[in-house]
N, C-alpha and C. Protein backbone atom coordinates (compact mmCIF):
# COMPACT_ATOMS: atom_id res chain seq x y z
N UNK A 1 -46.15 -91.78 -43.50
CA UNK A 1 -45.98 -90.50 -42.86
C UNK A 1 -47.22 -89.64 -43.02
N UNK A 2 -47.17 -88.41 -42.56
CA UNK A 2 -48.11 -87.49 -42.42
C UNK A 2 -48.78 -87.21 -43.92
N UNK A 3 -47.54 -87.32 -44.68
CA UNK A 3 -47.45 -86.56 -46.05
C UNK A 3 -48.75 -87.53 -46.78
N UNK A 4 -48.52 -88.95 -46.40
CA UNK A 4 -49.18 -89.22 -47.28
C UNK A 4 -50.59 -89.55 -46.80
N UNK A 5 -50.70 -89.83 -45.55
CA UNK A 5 -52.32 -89.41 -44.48
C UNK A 5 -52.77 -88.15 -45.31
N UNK A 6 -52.29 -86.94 -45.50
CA UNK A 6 -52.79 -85.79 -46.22
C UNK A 6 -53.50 -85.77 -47.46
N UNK A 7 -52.39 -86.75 -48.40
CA UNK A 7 -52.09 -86.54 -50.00
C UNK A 7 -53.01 -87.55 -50.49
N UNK A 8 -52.20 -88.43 -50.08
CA UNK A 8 -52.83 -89.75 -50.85
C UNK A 8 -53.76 -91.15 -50.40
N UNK A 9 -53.42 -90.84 -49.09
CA UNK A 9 -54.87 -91.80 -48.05
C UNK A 9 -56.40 -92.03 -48.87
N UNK A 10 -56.63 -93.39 -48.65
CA UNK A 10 -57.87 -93.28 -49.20
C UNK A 10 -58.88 -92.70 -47.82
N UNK A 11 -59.96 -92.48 -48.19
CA UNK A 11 -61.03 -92.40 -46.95
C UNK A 11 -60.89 -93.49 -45.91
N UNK A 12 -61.73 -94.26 -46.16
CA UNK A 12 -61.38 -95.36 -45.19
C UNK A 12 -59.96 -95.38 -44.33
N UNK A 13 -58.78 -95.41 -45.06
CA UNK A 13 -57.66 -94.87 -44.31
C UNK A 13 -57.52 -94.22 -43.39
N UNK A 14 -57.87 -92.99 -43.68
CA UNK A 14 -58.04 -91.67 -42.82
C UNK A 14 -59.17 -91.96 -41.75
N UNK A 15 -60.02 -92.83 -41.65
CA UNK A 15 -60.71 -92.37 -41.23
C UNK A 15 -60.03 -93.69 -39.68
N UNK A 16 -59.55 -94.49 -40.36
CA UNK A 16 -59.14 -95.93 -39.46
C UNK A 16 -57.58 -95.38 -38.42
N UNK A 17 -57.25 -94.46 -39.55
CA UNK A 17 -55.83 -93.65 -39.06
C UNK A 17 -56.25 -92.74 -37.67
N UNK A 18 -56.99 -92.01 -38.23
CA UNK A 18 -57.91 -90.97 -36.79
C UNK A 18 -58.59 -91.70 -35.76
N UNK A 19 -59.33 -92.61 -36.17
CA UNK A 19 -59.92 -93.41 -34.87
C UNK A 19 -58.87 -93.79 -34.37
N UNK A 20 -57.25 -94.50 -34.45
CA UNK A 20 -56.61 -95.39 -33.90
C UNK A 20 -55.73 -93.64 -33.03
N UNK A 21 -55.74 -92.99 -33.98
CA UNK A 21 -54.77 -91.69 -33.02
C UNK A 21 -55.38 -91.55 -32.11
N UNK A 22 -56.86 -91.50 -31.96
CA UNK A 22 -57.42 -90.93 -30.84
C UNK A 22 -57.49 -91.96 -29.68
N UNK A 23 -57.76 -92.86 -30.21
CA UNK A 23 -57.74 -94.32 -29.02
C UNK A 23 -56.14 -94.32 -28.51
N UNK A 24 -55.25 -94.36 -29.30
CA UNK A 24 -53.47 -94.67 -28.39
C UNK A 24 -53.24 -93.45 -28.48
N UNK A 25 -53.51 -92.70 -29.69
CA UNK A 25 -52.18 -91.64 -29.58
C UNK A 25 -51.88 -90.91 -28.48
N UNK A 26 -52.03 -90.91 -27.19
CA UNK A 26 -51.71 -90.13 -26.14
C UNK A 26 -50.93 -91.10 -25.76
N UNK A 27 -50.84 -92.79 -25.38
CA UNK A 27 -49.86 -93.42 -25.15
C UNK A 27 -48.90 -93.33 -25.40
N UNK A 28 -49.27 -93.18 -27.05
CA UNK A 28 -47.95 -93.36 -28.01
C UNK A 28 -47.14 -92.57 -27.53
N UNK A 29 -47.62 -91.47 -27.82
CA UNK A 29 -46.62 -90.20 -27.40
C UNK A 29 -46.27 -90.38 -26.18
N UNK A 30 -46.70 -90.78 -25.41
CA UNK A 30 -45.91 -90.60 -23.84
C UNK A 30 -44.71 -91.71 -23.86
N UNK A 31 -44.67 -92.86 -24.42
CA UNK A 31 -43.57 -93.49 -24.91
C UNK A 31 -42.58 -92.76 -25.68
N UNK A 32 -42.81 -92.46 -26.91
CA UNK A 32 -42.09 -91.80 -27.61
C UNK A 32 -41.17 -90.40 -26.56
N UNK A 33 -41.97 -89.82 -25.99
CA UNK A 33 -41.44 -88.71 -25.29
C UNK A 33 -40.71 -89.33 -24.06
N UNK A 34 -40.75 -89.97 -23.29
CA UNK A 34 -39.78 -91.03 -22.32
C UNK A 34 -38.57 -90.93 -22.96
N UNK A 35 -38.64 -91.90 -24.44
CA UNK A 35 -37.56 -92.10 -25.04
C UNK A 35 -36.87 -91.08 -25.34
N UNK A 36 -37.64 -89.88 -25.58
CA UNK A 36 -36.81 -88.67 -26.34
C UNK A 36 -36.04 -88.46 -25.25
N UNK A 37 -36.62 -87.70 -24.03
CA UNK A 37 -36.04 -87.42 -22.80
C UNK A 37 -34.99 -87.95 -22.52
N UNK A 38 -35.04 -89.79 -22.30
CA UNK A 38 -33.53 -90.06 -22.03
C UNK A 38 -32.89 -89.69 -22.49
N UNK A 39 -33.14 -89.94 -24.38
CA UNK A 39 -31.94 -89.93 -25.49
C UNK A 39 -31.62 -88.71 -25.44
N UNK A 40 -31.94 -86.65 -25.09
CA UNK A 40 -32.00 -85.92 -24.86
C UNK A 40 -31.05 -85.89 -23.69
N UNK A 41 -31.25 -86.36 -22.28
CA UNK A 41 -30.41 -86.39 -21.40
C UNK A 41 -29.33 -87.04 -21.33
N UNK A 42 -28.97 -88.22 -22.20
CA UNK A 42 -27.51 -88.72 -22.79
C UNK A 42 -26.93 -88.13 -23.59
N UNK A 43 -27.50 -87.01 -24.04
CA UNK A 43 -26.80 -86.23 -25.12
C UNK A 43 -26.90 -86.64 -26.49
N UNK A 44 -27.64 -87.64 -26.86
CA UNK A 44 -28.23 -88.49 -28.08
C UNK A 44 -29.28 -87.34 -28.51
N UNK A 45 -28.75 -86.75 -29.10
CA UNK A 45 -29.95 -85.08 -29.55
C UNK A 45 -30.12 -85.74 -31.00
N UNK A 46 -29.71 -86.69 -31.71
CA UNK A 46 -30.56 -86.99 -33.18
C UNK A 46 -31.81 -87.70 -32.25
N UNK A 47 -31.41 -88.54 -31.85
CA UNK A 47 -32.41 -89.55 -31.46
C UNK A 47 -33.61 -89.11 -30.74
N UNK A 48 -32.87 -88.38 -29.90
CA UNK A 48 -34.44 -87.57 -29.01
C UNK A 48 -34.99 -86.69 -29.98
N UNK A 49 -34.61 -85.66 -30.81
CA UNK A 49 -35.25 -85.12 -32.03
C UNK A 49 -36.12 -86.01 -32.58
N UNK A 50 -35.87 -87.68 -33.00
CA UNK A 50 -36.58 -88.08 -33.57
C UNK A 50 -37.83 -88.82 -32.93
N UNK A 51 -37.45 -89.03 -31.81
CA UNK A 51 -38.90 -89.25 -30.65
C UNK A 51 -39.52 -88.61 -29.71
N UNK A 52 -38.61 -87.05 -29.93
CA UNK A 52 -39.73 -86.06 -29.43
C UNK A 52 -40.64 -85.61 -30.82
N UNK A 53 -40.54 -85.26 -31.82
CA UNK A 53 -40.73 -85.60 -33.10
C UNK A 53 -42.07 -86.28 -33.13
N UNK A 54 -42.30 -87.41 -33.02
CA UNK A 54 -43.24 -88.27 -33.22
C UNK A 54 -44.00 -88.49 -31.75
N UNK A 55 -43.54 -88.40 -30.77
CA UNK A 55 -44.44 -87.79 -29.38
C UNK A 55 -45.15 -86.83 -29.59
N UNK A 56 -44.65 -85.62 -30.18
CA UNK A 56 -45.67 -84.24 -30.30
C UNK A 56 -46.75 -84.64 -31.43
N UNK A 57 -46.63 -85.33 -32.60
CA UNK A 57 -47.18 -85.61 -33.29
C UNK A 57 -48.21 -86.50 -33.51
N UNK A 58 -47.89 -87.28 -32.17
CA UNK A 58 -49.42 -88.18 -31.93
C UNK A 58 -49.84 -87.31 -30.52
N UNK A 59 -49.45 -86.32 -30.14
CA UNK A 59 -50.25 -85.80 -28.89
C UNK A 59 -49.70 -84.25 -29.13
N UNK A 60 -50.13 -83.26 -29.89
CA UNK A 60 -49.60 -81.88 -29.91
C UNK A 60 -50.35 -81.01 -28.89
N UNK A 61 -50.98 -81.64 -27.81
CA UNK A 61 -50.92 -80.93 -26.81
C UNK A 61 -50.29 -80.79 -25.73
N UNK A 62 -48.83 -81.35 -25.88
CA UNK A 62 -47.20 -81.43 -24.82
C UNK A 62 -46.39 -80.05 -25.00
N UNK A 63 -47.11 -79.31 -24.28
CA UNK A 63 -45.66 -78.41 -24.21
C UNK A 63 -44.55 -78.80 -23.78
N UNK A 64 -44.45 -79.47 -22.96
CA UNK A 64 -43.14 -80.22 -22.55
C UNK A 64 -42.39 -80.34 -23.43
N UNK A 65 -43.12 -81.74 -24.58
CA UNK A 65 -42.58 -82.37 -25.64
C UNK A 65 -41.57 -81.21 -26.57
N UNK A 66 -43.25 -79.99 -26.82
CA UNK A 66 -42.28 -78.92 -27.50
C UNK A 66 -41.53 -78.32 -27.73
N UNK A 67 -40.94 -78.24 -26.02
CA UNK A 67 -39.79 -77.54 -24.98
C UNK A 67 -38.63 -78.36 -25.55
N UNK A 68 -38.71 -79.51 -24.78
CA UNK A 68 -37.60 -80.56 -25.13
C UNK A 68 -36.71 -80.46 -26.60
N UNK A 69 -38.08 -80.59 -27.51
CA UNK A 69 -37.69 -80.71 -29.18
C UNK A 69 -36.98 -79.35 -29.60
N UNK A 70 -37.30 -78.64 -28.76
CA UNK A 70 -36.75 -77.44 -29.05
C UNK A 70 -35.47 -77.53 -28.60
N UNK A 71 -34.96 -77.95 -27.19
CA UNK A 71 -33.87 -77.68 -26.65
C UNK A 71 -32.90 -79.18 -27.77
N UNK A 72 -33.53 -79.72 -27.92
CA UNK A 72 -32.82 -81.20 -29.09
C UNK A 72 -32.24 -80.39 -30.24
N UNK A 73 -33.23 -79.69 -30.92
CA UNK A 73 -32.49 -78.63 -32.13
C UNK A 73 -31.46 -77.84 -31.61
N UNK A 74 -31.47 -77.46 -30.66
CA UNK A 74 -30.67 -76.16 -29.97
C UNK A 74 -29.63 -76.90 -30.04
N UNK A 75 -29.70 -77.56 -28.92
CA UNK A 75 -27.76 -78.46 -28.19
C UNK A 75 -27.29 -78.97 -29.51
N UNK A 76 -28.27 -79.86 -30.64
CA UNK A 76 -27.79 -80.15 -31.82
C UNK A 76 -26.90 -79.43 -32.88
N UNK A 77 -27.46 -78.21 -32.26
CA UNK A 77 -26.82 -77.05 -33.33
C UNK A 77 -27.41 -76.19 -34.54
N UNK A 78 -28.90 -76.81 -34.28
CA UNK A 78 -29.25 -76.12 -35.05
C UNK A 78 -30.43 -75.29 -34.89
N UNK A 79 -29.47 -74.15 -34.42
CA UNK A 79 -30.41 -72.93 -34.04
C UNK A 79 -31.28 -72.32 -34.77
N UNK A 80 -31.90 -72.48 -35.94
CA UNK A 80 -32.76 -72.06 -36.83
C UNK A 80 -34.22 -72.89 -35.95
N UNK A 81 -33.78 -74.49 -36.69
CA UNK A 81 -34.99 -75.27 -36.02
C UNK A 81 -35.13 -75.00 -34.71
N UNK A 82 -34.72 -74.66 -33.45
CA UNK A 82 -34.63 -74.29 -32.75
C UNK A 82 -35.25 -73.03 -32.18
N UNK A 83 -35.12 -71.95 -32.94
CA UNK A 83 -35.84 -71.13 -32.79
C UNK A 83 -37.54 -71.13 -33.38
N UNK A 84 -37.14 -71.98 -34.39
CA UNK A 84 -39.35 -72.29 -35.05
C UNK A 84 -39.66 -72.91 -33.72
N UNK A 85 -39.10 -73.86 -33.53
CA UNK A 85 -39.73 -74.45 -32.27
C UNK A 85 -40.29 -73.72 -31.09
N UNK A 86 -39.80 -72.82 -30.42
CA UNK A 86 -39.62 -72.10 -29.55
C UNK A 86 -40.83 -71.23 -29.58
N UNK A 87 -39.94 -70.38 -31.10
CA UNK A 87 -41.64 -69.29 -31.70
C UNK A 87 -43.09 -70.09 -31.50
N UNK A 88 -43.24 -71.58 -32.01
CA UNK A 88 -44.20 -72.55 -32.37
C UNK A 88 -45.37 -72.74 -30.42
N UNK A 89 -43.96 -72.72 -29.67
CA UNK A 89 -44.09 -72.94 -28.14
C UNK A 89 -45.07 -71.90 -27.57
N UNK A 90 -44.29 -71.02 -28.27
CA UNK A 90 -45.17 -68.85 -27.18
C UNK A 90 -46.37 -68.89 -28.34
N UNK A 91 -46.60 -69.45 -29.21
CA UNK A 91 -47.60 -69.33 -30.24
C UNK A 91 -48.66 -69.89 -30.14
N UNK A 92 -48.44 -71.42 -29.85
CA UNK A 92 -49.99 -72.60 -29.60
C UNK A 92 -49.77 -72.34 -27.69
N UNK A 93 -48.95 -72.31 -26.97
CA UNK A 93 -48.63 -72.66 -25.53
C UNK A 93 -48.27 -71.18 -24.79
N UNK A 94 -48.86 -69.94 -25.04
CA UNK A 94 -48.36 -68.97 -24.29
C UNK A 94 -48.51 -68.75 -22.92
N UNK A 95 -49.27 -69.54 -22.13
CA UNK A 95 -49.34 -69.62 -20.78
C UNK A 95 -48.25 -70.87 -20.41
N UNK A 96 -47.45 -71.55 -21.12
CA UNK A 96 -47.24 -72.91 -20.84
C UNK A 96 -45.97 -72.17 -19.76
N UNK A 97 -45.74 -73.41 -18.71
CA UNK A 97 -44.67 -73.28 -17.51
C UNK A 97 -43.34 -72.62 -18.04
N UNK A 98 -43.12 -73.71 -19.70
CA UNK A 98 -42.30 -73.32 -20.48
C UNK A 98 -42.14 -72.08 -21.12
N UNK A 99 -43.04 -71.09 -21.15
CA UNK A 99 -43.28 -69.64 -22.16
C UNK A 99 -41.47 -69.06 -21.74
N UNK A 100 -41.36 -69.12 -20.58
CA UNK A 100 -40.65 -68.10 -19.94
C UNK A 100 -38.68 -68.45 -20.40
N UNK A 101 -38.62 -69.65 -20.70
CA UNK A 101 -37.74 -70.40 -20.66
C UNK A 101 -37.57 -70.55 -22.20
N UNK A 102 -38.34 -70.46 -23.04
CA UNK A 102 -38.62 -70.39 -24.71
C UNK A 102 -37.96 -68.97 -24.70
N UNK A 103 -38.56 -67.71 -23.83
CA UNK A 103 -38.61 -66.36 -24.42
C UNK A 103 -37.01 -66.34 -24.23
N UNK A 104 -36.62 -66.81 -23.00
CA UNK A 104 -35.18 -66.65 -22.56
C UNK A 104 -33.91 -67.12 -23.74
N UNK A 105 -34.15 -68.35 -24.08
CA UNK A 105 -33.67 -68.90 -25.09
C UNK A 105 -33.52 -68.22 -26.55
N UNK A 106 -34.45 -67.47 -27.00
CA UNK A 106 -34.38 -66.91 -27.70
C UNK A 106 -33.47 -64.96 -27.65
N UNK A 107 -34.09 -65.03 -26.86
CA UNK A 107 -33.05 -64.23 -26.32
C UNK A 107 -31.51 -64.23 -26.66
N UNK A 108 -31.06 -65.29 -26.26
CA UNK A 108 -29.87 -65.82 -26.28
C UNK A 108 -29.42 -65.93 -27.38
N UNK A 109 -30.08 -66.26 -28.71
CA UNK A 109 -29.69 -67.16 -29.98
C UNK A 109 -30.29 -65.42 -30.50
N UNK A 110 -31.09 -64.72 -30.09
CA UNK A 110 -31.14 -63.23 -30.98
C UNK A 110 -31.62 -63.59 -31.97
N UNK A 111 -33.05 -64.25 -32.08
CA UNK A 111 -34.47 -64.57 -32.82
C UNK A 111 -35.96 -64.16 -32.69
């Protein structure tokens, strides 16, 4: 995981870890985010949480992704994560298509 890319990676690691994100990680994530989406649109909100999740994380320039992960916490129920998400959205993405649809949402949940 991330935790340990941070903590405990040797150099070489890190450095084999970053070259390989930058070469796929935009693939990756666009797989991962496919998957979320369906699992999201079947109503499978653990599952899309956990591959919108790892979509944003090899490509955190998806507002989409962000949108989605956000609305995964929401329908899930858990309006806390839900609202970081959202805040996280109008914060790195304030022009995004999504801004307007984040602000609304919040709105709603009174965050």
């Amino acid at each position: 995981g991330q935790d340990f890319v941070d903590q405990s990676a040797s150099v070489e690691f890190v450095e084999l870890y970053e070259y390989l994100q930058a070469s796929i990680g935009g693939s990756v994530s666009e797989v991962y985010y496919e998957s979320g989406l369906e699992a999201y649109n079947q109503g499978d909100y653990q599952s899309a949480i956990r591959d919108l999740e790892k979509a944003y994380q090899y490509d955190a320039g998806g507002d989409d992704v962000l949108y989605y992960l956000a609305l995964a916490h929401y329908d899930s129920g858990d309006i806390a994560g839900a609202s970081e998400l959202f805040h996280e959205l109008l914060n790195v993405f304030p022009e995004s298509t999504f801004a307007d649809k984040a602000r609304q949402r919040l709105e709603e949940i009174g965050y």
